[in-house]
C-alpha atoms as a PDB file:
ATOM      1  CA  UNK A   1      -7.086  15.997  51.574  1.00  0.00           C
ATOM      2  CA  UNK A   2      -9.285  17.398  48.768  1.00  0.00           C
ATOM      3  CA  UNK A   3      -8.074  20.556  46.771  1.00  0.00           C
ATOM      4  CA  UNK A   4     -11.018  21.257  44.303  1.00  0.00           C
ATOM      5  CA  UNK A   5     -14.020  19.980  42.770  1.00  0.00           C
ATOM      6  CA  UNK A   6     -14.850  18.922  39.191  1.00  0.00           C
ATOM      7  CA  UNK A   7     -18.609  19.072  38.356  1.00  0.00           C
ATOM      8  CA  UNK A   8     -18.837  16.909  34.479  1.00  0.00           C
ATOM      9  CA  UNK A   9     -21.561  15.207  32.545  1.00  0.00           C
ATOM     10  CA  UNK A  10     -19.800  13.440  30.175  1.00  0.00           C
ATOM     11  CA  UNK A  11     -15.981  11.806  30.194  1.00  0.00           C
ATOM     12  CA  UNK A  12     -12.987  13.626  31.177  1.00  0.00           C
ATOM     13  CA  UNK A  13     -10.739  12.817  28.054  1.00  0.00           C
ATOM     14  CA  UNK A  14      -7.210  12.110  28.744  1.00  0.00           C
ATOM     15  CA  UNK A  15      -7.836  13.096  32.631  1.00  0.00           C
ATOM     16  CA  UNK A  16      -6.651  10.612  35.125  1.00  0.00           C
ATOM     17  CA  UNK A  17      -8.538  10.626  38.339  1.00  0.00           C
ATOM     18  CA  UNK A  18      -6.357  12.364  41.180  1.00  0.00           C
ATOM     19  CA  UNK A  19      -7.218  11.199  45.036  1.00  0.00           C
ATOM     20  CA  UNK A  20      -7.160  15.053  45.579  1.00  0.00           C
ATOM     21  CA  UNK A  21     -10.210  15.957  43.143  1.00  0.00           C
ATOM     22  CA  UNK A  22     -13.911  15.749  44.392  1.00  0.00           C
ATOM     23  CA  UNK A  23     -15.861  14.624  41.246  1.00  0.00           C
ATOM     24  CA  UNK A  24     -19.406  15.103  40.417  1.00  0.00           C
ATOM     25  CA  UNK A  25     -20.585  13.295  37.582  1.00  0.00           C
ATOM     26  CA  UNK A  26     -24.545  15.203  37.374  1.00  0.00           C
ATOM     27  CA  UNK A  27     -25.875  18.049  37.331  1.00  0.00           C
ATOM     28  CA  UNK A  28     -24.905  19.931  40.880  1.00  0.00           C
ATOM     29  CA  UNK A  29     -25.540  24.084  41.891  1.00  0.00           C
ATOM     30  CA  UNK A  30     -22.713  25.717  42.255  1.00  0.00           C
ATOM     31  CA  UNK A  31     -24.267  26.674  45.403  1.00  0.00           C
ATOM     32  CA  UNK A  32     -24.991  23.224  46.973  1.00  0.00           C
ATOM     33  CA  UNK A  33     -21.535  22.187  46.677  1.00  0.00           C
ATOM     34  CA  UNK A  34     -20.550  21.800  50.365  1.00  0.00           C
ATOM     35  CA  UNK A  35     -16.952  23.168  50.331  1.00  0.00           C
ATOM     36  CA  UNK A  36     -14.985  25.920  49.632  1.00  0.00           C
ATOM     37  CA  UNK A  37     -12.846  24.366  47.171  1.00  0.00           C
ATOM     38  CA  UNK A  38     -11.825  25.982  43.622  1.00  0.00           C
ATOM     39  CA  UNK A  39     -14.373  24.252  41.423  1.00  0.00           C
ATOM     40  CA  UNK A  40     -14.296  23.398  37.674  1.00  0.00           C
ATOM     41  CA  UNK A  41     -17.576  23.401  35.471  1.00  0.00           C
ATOM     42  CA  UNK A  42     -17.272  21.192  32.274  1.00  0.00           C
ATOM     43  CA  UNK A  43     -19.510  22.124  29.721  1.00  0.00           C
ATOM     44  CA  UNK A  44     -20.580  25.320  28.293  1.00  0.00           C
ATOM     45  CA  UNK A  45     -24.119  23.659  27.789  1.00  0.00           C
ATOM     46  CA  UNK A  46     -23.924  21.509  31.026  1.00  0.00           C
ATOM     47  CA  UNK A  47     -23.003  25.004  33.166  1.00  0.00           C
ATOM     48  CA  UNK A  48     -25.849  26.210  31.886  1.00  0.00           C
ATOM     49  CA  UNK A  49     -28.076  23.166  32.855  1.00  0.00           C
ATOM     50  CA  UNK A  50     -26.700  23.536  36.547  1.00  0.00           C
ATOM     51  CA  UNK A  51     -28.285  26.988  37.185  1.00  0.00           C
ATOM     52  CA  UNK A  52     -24.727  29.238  36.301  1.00  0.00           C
ATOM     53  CA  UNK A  53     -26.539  31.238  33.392  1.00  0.00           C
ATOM     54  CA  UNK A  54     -24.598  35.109  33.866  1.00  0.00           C
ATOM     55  CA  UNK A  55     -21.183  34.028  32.782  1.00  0.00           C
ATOM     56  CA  UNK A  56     -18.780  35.022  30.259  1.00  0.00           C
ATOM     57  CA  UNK A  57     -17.821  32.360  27.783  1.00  0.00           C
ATOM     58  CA  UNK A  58     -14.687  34.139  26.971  1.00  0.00           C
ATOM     59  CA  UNK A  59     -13.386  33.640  30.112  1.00  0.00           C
ATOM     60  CA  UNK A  60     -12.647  30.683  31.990  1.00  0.00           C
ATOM     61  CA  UNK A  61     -12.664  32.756  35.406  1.00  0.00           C
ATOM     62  CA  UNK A  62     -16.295  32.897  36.314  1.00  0.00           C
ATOM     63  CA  UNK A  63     -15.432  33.755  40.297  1.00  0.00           C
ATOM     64  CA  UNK A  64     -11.945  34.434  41.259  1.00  0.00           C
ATOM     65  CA  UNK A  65     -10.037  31.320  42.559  1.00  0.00           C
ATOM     66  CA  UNK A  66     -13.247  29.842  43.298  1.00  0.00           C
ATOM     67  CA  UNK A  67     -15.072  28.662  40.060  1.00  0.00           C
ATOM     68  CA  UNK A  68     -14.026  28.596  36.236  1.00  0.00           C
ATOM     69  CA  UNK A  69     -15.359  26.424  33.635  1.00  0.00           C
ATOM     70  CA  UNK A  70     -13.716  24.676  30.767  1.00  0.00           C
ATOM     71  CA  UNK A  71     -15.666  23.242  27.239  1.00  0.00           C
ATOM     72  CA  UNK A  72     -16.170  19.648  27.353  1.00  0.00           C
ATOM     73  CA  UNK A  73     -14.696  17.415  24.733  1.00  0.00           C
ATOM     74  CA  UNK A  74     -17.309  17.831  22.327  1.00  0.00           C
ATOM     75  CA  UNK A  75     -17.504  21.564  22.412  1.00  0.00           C
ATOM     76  CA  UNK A  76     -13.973  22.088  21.742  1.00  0.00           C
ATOM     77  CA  UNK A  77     -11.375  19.539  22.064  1.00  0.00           C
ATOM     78  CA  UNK A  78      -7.982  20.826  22.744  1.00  0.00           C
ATOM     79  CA  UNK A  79      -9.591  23.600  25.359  1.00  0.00           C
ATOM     80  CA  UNK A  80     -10.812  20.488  26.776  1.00  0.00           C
ATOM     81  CA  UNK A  81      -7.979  18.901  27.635  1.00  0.00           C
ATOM     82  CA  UNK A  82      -5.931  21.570  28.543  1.00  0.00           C
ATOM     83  CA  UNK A  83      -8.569  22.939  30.522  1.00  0.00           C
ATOM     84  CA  UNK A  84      -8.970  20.399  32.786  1.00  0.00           C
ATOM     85  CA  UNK A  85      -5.268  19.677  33.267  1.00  0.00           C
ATOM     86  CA  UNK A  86      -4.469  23.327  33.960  1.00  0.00           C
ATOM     87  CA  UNK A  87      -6.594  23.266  36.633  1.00  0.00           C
ATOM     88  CA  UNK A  88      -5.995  20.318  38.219  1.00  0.00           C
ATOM     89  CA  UNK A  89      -2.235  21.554  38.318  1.00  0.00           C
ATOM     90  CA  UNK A  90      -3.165  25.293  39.891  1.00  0.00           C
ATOM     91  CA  UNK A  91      -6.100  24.125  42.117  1.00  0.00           C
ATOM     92  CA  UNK A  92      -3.211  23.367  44.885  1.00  0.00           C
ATOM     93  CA  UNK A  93      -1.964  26.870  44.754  1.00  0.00           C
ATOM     94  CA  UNK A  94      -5.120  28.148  44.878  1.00  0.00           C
ATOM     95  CA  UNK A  95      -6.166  26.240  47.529  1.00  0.00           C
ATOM     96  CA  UNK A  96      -3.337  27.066  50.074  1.00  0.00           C
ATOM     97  CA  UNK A  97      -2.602  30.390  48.723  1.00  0.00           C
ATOM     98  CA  UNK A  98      -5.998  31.482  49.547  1.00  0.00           C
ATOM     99  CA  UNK A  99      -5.690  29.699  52.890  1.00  0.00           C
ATOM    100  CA  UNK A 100      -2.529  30.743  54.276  1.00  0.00           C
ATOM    101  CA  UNK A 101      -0.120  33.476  54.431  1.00  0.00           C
ATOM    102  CA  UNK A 102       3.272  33.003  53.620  1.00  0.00           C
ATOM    103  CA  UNK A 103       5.969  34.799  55.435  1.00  0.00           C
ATOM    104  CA  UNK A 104      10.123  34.907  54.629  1.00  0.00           C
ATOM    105  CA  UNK A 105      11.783  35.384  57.948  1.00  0.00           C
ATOM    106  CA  UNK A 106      14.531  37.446  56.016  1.00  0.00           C
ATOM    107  CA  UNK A 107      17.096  38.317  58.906  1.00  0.00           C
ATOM    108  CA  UNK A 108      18.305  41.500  56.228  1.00  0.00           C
ATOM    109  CA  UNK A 109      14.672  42.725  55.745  1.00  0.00           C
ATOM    110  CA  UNK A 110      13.369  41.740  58.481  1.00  0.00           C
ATOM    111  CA  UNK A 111      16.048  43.351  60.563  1.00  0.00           C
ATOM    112  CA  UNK A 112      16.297  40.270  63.105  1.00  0.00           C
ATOM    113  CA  UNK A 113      20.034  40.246  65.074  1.00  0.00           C
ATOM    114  CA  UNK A 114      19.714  37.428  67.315  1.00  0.00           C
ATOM    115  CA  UNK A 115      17.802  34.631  68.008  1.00  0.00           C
ATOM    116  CA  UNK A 116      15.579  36.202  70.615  1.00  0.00           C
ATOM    117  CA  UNK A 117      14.430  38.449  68.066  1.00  0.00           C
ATOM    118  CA  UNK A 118      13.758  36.239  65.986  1.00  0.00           C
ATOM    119  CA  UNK A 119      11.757  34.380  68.065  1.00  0.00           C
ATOM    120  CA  UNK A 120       9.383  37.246  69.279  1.00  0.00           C
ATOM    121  CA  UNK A 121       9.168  38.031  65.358  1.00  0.00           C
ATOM    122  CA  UNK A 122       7.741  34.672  64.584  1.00  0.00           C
ATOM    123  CA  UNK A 123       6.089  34.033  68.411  1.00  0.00           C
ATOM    124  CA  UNK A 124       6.095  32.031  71.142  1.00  0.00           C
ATOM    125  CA  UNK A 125       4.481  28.552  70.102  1.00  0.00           C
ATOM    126  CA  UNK A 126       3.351  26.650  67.011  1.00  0.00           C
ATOM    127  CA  UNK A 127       1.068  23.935  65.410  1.00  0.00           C
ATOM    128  CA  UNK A 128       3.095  22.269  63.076  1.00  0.00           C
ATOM    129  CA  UNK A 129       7.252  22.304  62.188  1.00  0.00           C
ATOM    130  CA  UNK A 130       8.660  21.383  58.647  1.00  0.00           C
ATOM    131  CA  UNK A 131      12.514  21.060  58.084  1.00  0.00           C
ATOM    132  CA  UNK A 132      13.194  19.907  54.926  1.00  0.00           C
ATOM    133  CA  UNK A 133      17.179  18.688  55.340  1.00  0.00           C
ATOM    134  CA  UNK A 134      19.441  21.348  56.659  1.00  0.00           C
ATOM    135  CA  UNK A 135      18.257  23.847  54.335  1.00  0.00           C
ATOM    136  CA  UNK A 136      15.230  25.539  55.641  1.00  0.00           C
ATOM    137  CA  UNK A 137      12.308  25.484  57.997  1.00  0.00           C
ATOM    138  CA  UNK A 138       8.667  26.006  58.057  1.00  0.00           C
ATOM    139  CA  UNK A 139       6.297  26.774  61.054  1.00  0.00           C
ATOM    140  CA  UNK A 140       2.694  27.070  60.658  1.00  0.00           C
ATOM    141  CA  UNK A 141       0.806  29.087  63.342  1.00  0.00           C
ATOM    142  CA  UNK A 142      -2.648  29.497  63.000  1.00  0.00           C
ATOM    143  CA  UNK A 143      -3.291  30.728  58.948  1.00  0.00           C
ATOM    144  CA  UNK A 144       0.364  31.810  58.967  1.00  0.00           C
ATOM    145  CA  UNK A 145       3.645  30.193  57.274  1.00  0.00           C
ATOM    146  CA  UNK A 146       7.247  31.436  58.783  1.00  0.00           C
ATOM    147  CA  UNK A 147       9.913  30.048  56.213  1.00  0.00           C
ATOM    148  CA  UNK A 148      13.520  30.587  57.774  1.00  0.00           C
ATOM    149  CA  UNK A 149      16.399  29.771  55.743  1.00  0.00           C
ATOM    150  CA  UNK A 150      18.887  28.367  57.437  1.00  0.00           C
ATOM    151  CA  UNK A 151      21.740  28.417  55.556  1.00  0.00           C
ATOM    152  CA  UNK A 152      20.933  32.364  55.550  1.00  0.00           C
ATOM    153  CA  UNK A 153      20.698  32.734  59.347  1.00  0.00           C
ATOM    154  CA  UNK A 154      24.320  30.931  59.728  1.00  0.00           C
ATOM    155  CA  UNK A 155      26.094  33.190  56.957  1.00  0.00           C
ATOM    156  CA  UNK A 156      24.764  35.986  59.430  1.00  0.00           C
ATOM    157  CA  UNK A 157      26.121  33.836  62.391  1.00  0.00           C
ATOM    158  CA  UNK A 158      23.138  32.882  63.848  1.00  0.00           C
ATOM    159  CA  UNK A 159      23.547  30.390  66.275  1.00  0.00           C
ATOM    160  CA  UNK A 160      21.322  27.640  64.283  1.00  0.00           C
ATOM    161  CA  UNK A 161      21.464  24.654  66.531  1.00  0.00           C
ATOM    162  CA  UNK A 162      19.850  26.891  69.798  1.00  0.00           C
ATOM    163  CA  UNK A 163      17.527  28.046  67.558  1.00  0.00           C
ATOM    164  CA  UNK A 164      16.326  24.685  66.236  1.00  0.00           C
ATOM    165  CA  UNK A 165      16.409  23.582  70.153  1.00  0.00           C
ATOM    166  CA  UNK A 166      14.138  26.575  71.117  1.00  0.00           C
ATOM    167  CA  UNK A 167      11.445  26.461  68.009  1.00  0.00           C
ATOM    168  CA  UNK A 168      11.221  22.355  68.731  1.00  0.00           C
ATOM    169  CA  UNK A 169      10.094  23.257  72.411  1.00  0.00           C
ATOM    170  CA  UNK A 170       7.195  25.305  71.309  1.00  0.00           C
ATOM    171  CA  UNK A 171       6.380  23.523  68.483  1.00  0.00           C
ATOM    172  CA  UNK A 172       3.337  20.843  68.704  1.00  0.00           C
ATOM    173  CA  UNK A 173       4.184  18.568  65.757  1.00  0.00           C
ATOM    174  CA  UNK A 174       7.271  17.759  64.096  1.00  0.00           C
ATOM    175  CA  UNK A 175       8.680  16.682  60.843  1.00  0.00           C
ATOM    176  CA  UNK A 176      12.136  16.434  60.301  1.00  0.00           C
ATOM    177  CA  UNK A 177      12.922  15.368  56.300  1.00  0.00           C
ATOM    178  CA  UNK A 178      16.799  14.908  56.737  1.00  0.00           C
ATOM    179  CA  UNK A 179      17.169  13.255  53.299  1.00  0.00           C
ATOM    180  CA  UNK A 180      14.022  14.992  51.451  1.00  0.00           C
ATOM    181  CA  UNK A 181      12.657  11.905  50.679  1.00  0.00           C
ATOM    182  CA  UNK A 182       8.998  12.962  52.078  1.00  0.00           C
ATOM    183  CA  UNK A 183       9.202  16.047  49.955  1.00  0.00           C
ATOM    184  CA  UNK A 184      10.224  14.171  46.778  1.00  0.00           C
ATOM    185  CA  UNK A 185       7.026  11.916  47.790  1.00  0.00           C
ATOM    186  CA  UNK A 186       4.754  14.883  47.628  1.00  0.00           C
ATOM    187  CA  UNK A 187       6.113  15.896  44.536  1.00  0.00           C
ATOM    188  CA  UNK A 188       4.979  12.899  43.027  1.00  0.00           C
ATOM    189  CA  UNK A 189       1.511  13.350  43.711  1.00  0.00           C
ATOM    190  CA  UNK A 190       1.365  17.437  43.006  1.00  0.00           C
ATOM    191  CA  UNK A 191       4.490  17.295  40.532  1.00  0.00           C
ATOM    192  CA  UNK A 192       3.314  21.129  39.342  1.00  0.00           C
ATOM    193  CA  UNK A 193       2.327  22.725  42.770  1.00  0.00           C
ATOM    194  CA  UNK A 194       5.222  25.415  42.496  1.00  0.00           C
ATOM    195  CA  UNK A 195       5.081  25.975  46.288  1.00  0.00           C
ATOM    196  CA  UNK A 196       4.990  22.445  47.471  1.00  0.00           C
ATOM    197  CA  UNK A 197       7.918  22.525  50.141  1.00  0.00           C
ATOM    198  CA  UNK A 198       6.804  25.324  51.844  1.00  0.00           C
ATOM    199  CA  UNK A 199       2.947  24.011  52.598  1.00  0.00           C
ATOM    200  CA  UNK A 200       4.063  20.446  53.396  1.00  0.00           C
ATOM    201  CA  UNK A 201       3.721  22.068  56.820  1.00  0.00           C
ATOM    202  CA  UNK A 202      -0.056  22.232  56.572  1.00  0.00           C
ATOM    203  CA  UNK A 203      -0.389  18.491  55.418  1.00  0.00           C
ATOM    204  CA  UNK A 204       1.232  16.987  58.705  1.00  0.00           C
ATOM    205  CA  UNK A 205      -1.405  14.952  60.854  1.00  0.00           C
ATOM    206  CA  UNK A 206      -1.737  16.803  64.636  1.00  0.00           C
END
């Protein structure tokens, strides 16, 4: 899975190459990039040679969550390198934030009493089930994340272990991280994606 693009002439200095970066190393139009991804320009010179001339160089925003630019090495060296690493650590939030809506299945604010409510709150089937140990779940429906906490629901008395039973039977695919080791593998790869646990749900295979 890709989370952004970075369009470059010359080197990326002190950038290691992520397997979640598309890189373009020419001159490419913003427009005849074939994604939607968040997408970094390096170069105040080189944006201008690919065709992005009405854009701000105070501000590294150009088009919001979609495409910034940063100087390249040459131009300026520490807004290089931070540049480029400050994206690479957002474009992940960007990405799924963008993507998906995030909903807390609060049983106080949400004013949920008992498991059937809580099920016709959150619906009747879903594409993909996260539980990261016995902490909390996530269900992905559609463009739509339901986190329930389930140490919450069983200080309310919520009977957990019919609810689990229920959600499993409409749920498609299933991921069960007893010991949070697949988490902590995530986190390796995307060690600054704030929000990691709660889209694992939308990197499970169907």
């Amino acid at each position: 899975m890709k989370y952004c693009n970075i369009v470059f002439e010359k080197e990326l200095v002190n950038h290691k190459q992520s397997e979640f970066v598309n890189y373009y190393n020419y001159s490419i139009d913003y427009k005849d990039i074939k994604n939607d991804l968040p997408t970094l320009y390096v170069g105040w010179l080189f944006l201008k040679k690919c065709g992005l001339l009405n854009v701000d160089i105070l501000k590294s925003s150009i088009i919001e969550n979609k495409l910034f630019w940063t100087p390249s090495f040459e131009e300026n060296k520490a807004s290089h390198v931070n540049g480029v690493a400050s994206f690479v650590s957002l474009a992940p939030t960007i990405y799924f934030t963008t993507k998906y809506q995030y909903i807390d299945v609060d049983p106080v604010m949400c004013q949920l009493y008992s498991n059937e409510e809580i099920l016709n709150y959150i619906g009747n089937s879903f594409d993909k089930f996260y539980q990261y140990k016995t902490d909390i779940i996530y269900l992905l429906k559609d463009n739509k994340i339901f986190g329930l906490n389930l140490k919450m629901f069983e200080f309310f008395n919520f009977d957990t272990t019919q609810l689990l039973t229920s959600i499993y039977s409409k749920t498609h695919t299933k991921l069960l991280d007893n010991s949070g080791d697949i988490y902590v593998e995530h986190f390796k790869k995307l060690p600054y994606f704030k929000y990691l646990k709660r889209f694992i749900v939308c990197m499970l295979e169907n």
